[in-house]
Protein backbone atom coordinates (compact mmCIF):
# COMPACT_ATOMS: atom_id res chain seq x y z
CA UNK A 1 22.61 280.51 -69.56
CA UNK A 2 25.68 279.10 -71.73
CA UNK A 3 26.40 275.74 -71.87
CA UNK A 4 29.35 274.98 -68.99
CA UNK A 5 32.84 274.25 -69.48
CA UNK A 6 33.13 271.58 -67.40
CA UNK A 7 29.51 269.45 -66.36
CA UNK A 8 30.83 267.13 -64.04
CA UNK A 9 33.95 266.05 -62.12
CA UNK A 10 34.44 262.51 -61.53
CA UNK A 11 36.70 260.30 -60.01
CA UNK A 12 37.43 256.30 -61.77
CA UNK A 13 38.28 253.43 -59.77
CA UNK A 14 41.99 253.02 -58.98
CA UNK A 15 43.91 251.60 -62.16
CA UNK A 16 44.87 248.47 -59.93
CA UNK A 17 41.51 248.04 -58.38
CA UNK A 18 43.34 248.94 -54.64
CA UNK A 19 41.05 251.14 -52.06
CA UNK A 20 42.22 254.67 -51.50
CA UNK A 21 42.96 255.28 -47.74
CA UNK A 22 44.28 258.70 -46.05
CA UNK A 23 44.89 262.06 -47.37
CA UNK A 24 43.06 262.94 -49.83
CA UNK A 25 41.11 260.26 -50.24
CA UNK A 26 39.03 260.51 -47.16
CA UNK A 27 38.33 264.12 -47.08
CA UNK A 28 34.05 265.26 -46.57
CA UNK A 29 34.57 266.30 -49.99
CA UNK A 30 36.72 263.90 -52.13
CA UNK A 31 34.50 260.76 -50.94
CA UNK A 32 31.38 261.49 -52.88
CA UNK A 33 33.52 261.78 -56.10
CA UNK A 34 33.31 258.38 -57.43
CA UNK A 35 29.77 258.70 -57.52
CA UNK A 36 30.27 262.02 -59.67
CA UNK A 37 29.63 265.68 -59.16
CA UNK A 38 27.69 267.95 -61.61
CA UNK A 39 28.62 271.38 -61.98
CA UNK A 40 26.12 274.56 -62.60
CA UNK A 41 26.50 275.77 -65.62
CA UNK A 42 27.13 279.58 -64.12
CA UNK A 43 28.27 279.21 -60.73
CA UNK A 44 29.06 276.13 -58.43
CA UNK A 45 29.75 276.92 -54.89
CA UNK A 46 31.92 275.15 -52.24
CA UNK A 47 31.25 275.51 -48.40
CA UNK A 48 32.08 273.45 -45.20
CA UNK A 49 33.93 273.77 -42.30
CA UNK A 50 37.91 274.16 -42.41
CA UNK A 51 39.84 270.79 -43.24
CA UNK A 52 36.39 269.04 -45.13
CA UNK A 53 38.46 269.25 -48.59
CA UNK A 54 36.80 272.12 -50.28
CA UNK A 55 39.80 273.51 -51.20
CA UNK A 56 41.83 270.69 -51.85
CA UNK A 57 38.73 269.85 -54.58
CA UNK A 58 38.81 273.39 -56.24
CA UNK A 59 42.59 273.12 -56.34
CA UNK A 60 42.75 269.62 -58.43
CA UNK A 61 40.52 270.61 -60.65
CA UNK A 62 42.63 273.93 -61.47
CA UNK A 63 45.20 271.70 -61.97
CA UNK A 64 43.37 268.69 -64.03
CA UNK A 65 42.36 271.94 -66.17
CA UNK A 66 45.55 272.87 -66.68
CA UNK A 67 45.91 276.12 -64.65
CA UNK A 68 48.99 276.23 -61.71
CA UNK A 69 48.30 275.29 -58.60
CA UNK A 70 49.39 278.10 -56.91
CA UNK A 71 47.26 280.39 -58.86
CA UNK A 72 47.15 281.70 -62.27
CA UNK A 73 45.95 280.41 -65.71
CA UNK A 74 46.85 277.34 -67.81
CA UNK A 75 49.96 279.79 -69.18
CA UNK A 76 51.56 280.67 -65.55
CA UNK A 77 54.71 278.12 -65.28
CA UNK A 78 56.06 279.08 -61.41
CA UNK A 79 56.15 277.10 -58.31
CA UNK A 80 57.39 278.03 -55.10
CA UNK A 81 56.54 274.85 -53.31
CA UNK A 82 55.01 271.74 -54.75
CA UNK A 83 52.13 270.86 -52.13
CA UNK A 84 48.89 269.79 -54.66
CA UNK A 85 48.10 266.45 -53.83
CA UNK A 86 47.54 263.74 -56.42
CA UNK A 87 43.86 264.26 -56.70
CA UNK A 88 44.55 266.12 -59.92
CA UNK A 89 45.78 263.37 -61.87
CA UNK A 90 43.22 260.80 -60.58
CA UNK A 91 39.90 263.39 -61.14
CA UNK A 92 38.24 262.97 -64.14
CA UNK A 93 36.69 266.59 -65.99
CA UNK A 94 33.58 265.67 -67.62
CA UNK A 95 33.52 268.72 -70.22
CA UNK A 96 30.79 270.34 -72.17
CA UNK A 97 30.95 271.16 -76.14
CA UNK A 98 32.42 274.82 -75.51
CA UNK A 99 35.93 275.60 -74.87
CA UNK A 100 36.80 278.69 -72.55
CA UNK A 101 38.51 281.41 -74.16
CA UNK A 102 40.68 282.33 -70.78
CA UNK A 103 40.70 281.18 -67.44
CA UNK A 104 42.73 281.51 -63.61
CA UNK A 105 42.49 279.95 -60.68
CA UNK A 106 42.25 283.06 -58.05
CA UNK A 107 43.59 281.68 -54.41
CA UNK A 108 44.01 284.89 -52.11
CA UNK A 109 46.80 282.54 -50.10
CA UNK A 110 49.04 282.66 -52.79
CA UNK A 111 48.39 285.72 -54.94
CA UNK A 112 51.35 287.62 -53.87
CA UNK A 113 53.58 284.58 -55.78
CA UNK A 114 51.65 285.18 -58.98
CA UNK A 115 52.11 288.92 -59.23
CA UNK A 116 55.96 288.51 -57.96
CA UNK A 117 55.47 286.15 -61.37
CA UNK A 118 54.28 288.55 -63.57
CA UNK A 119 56.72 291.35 -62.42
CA UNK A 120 59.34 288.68 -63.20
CA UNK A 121 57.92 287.88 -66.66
CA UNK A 122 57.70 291.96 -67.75
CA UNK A 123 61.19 292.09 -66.45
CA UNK A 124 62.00 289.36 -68.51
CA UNK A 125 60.14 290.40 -72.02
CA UNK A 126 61.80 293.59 -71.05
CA UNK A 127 60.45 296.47 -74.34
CA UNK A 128 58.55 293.23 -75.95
CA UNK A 129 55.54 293.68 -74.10
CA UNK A 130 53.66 294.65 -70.42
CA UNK A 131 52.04 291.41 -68.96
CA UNK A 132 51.02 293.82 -66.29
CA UNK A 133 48.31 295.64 -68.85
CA UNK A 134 45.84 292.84 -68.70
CA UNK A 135 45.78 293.04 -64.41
CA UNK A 136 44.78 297.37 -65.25
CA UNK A 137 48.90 298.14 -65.76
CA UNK A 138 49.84 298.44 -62.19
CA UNK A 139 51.95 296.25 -60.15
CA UNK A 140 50.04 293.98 -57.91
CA UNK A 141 52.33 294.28 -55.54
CA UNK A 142 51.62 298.27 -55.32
CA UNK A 143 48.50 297.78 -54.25
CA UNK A 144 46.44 296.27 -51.21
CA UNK A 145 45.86 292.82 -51.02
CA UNK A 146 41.94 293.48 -51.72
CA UNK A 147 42.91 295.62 -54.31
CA UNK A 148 44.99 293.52 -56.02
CA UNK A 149 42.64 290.98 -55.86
CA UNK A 150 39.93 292.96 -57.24
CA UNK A 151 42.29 294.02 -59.69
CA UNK A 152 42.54 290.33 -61.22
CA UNK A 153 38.90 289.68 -61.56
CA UNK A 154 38.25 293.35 -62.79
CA UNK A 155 40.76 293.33 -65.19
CA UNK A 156 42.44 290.00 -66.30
CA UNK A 157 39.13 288.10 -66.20
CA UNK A 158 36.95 288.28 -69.19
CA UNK A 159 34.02 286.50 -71.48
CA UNK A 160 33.86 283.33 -71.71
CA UNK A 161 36.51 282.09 -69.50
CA UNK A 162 36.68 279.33 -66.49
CA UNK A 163 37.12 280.86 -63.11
CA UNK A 164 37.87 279.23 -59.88
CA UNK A 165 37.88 281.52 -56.68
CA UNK A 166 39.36 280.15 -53.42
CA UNK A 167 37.89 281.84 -50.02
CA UNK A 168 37.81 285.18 -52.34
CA UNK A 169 36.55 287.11 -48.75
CA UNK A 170 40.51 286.35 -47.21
CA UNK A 171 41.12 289.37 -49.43
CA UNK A 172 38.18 291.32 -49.42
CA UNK A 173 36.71 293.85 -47.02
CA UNK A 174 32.51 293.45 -46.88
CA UNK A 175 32.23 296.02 -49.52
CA UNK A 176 34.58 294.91 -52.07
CA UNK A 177 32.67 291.77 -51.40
CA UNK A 178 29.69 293.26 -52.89
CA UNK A 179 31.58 294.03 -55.54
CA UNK A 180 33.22 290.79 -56.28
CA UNK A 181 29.34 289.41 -56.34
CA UNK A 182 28.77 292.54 -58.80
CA UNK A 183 31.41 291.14 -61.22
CA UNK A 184 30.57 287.72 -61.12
CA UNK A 185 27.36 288.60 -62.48
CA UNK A 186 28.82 290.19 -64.76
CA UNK A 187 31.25 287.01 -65.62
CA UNK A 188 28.30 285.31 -65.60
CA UNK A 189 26.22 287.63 -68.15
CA UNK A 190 29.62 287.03 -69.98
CA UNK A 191 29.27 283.44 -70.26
CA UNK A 192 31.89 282.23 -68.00
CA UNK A 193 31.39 279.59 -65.39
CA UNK A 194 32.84 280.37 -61.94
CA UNK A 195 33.64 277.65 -58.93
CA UNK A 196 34.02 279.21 -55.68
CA UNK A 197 34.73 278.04 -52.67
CA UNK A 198 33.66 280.77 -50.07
CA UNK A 199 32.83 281.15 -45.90
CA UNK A 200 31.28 284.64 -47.05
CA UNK A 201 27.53 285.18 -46.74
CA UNK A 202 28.24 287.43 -49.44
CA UNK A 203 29.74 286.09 -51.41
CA UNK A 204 27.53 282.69 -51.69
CA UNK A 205 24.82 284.94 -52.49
CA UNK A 206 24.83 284.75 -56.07
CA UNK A 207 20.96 283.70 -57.19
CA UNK A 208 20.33 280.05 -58.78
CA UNK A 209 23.83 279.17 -58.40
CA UNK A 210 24.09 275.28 -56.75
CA UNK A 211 25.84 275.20 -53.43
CA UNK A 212 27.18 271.80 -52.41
CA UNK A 213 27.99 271.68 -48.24
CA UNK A 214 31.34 269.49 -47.75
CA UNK A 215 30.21 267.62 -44.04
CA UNK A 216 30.22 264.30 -42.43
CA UNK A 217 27.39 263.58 -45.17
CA UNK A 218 29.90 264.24 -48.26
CA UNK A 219 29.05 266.71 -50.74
CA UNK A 220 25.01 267.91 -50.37
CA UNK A 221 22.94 270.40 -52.68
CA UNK A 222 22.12 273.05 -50.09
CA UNK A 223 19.95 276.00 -49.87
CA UNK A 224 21.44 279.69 -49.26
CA UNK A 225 19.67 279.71 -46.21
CA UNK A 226 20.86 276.36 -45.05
CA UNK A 227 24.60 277.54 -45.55
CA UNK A 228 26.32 277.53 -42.46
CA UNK A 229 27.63 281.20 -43.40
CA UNK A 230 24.15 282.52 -43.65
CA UNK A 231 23.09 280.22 -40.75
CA UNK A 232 25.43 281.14 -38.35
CA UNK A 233 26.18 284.82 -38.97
CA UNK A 234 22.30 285.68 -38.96
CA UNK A 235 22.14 284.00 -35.62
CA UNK A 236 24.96 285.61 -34.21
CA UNK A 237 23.85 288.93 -35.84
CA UNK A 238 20.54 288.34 -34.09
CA UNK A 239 21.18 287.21 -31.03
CA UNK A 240 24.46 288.90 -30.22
CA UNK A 241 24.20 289.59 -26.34
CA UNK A 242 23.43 286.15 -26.02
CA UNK A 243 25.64 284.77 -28.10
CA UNK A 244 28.85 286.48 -26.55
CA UNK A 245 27.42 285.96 -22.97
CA UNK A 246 27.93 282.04 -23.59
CA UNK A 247 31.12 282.30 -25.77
CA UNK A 248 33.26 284.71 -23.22
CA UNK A 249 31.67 283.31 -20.18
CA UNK A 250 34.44 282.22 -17.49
């Protein structure tokens, strides 16, 4: 296991000693902050229910690393529509001895803007170069969403780089999920350190990886099997009949 990237993520005091009220202060999973949150050295995931802040966490620390927040690495400079909040500038990265070689923050709700980005930047470089050959040399936009999506962590992502995937299943059919969990232990065998926040089953499978639950508690270690993904999809998969009797019922 390499040493990680980043070991913690923290969040000071307000400069002016004030309290933090409302958005994003009092989300399930910005809360616990102040008391600091350690990161696995391989893979960290994020789960919870939609609105507890998982995404909102993953997306200020893309940004407090430097990468865009709509997606991309530290070297992507577009923006369609400033919406981060300011939890990237108050967050504090607590980071290890090693420095990551690449990295990207993957976000399947706004992929489409990065590869419109790189088809703009090839355009622009015109015979000086194909920023398209790292992503496998074909437009993302010629391809499927899942494809394209698989295309980025097949391709562009590499050894030794910092990877943060948010809700990588939007994009994925159940088998390319497998093989999303295929090449992040692969990333992983690489030395990179992935963050993910996920609703997949699948996806969260990865073994030894830490799983924090955003819920009225804050931000708790969890077991896979205490995942509300795994939880709640093996008792629907179970207990179908029943479960459909009580959800359709008049």
């Amino acid at each position: 296991m390499a040493d990680p990237f980043l070991r913690a993520v923290e969040l000071p005091p307000d400069r002016e000693g004030r309290p933090r009220s409302g958005y994003p202060w009092t989300l399930s999973a910005i809360v616990p902050l102040a008391a600091g949150l350690s990161l696995h050295p391989s893979v960290t995931y994020l789960v919870g229910e939609n609105g507890s802040g998982k995404s909102t966490l993953l997306e200020a620390i893309a940004v407090a690393a430097g990468m865009n927040a709509e997606g991309g690495s530290s070297s992507f400079g577009f923006t369609t529509r400033t919406s981060h909040s300011e939890l990237s500038s108050a967050i504090r990265l607590v980071r290890g001895a090693r420095r990551p070689r690449t990295d990207f923050f993957l976000r399947a709700e706004s992929l489409v803007n990065a590869a419109t980005y790189l088809e703009q930047l090839r355009d622009d470089l015109g015979l000086g170069g194909d920023p398209l050959a790292a992503y496998g040399g074909r437009s993302l936009h010629e391809q499927s969403h899942g494809e394209s999506f698989l295309a980025v962590m097949i391709n562009r992502f590499g050894p030794d780089g910092l990877y943060l995937l948010d809700e990588p299943e939007a994009a994925l059919s159940t088998q390319n999920c497998l093989t999303a969990l295929r090449r992040i232990h692969e990333l992983v065998q690489d030395g990179s350190q992935l963050i993910i926040a996920t609703h997949s089953p699948i996806i969260l499978a990865y073994p030894n990886a830490t799983i924090y639950c955003c819920g009225e508690d804050g931000l708790e270690a969890i077991e896979y099997e205490d995942a509300d993904p795994v939880r709640l999809t093996r008792s629907f998969l179970e207990a179908r009949p029943r479960f459909l009797a009580e959800l359709l019922r008049d």
